[in-house]
C-alpha atoms as a PDB file:
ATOM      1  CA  UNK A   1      -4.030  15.717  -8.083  1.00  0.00           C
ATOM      2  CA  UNK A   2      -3.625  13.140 -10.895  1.00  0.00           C
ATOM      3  CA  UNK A   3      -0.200  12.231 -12.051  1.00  0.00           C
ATOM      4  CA  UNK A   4       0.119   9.943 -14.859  1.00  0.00           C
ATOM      5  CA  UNK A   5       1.875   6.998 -14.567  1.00  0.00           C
ATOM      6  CA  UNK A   6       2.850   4.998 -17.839  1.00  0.00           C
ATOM      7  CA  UNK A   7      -0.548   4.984 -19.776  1.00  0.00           C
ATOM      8  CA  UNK A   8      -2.528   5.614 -16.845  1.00  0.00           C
ATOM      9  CA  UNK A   9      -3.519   8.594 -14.405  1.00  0.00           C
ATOM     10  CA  UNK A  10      -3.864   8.216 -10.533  1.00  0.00           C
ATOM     11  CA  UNK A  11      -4.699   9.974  -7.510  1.00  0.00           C
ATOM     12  CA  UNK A  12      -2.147  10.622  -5.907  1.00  0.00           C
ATOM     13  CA  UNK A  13      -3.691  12.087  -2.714  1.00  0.00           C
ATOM     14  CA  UNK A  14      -5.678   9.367  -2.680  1.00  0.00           C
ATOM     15  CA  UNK A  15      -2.675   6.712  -2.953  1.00  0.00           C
ATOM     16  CA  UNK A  16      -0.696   8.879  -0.448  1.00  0.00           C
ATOM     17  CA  UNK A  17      -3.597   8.343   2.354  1.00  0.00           C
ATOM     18  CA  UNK A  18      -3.736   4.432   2.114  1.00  0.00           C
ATOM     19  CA  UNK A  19       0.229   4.645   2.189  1.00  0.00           C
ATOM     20  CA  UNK A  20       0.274   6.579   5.292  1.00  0.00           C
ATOM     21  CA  UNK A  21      -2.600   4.709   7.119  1.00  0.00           C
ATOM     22  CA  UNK A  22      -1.090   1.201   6.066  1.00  0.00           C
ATOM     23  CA  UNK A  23       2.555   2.207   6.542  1.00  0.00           C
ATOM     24  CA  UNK A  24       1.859   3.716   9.972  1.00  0.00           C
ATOM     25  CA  UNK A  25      -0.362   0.374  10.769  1.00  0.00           C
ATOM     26  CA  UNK A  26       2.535  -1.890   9.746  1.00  0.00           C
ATOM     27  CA  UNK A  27       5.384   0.662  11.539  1.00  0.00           C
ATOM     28  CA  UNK A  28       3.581   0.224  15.036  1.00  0.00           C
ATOM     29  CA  UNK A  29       3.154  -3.838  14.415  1.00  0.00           C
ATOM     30  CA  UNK A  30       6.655  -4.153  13.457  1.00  0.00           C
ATOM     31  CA  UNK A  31       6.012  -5.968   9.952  1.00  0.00           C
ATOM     32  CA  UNK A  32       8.018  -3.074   8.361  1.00  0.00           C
ATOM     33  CA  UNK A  33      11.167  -1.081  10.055  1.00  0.00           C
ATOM     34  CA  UNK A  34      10.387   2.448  11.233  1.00  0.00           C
ATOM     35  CA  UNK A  35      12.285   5.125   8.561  1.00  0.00           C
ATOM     36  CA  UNK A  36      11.165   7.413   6.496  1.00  0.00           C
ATOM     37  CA  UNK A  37      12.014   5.403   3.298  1.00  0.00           C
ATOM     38  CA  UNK A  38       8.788   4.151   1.302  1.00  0.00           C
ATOM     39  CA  UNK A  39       8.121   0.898   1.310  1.00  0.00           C
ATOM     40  CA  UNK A  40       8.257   0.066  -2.557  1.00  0.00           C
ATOM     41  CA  UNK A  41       6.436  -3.515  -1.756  1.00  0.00           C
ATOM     42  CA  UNK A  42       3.144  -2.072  -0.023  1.00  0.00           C
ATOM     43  CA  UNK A  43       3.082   0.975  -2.581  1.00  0.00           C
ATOM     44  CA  UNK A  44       2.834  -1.854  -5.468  1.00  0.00           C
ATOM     45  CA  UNK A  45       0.485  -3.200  -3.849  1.00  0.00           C
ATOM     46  CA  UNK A  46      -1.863  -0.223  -3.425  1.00  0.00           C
ATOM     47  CA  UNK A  47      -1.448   0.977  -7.067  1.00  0.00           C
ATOM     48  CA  UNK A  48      -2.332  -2.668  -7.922  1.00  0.00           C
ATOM     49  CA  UNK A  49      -5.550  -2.843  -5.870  1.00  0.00           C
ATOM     50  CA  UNK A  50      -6.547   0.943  -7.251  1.00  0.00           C
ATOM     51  CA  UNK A  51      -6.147   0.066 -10.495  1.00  0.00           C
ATOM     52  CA  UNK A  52      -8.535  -3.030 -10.106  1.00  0.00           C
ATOM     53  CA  UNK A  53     -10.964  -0.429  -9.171  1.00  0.00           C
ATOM     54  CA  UNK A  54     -10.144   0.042  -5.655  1.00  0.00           C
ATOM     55  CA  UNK A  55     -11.128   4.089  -4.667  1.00  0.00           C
ATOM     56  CA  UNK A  56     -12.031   3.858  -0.838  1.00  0.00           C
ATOM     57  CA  UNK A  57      -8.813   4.927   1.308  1.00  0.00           C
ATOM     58  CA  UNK A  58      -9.674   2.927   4.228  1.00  0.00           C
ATOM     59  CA  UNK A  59     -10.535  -0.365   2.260  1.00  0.00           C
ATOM     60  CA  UNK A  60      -7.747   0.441   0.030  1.00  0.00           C
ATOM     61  CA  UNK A  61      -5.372   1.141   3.455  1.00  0.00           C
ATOM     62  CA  UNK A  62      -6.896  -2.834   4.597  1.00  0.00           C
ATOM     63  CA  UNK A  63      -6.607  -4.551   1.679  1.00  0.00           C
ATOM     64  CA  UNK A  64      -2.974  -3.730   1.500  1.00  0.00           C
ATOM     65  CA  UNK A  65      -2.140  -4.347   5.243  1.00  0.00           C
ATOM     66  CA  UNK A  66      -4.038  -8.052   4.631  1.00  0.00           C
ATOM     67  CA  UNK A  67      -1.810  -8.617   1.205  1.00  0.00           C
ATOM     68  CA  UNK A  68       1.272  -7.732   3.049  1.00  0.00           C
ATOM     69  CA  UNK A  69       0.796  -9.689   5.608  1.00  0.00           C
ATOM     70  CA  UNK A  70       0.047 -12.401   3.870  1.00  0.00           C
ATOM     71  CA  UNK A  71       2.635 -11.899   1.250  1.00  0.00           C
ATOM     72  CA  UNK A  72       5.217 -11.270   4.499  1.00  0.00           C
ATOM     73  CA  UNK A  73       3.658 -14.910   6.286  1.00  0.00           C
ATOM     74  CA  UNK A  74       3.866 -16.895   2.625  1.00  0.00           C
ATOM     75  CA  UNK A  75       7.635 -15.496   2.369  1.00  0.00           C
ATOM     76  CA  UNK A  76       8.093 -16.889   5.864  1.00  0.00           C
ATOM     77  CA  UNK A  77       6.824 -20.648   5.770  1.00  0.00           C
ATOM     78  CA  UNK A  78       9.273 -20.896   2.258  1.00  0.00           C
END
């Protein structure tokens, strides 16, 4: 299903797949807390890396989990 979002449309099946795998990832690592509340931080970050072009779920799921962990360690040593 696309759903347009300001100018442009997106898949959100496809977005809702790399959520779950990275979100679940992250849950069981403890980066993020375990509730049923999306994290708004890793969902930017997803629609960012699909709209550079990024349509793979499972490269799209890693990519996010390595920006958020990196964004959560740069956040740290400040």
């Amino acid at each position: 299903m696309l759903v347009e979002r300001g100018m442009q449309a997106m898949n959100v099946e496809l977005v809702s797949d790399a959520y779950a795998i990275a979100a679940n990832y992250l849950r069981r690592s403890g980066a993020i807390s375990d509730t049923l509340v999306t994290n708004e931080r890793l969902l930017e970050i997803i629609i960012k890396l699909l709209q550079h072009g990024e349509f793979n779920r499972i490269r799209l799921a890693n990519k996010a989990i390595a920006r958020f962990e990196a964004q959560a360690e740069a956040r740290a040593v400040a």
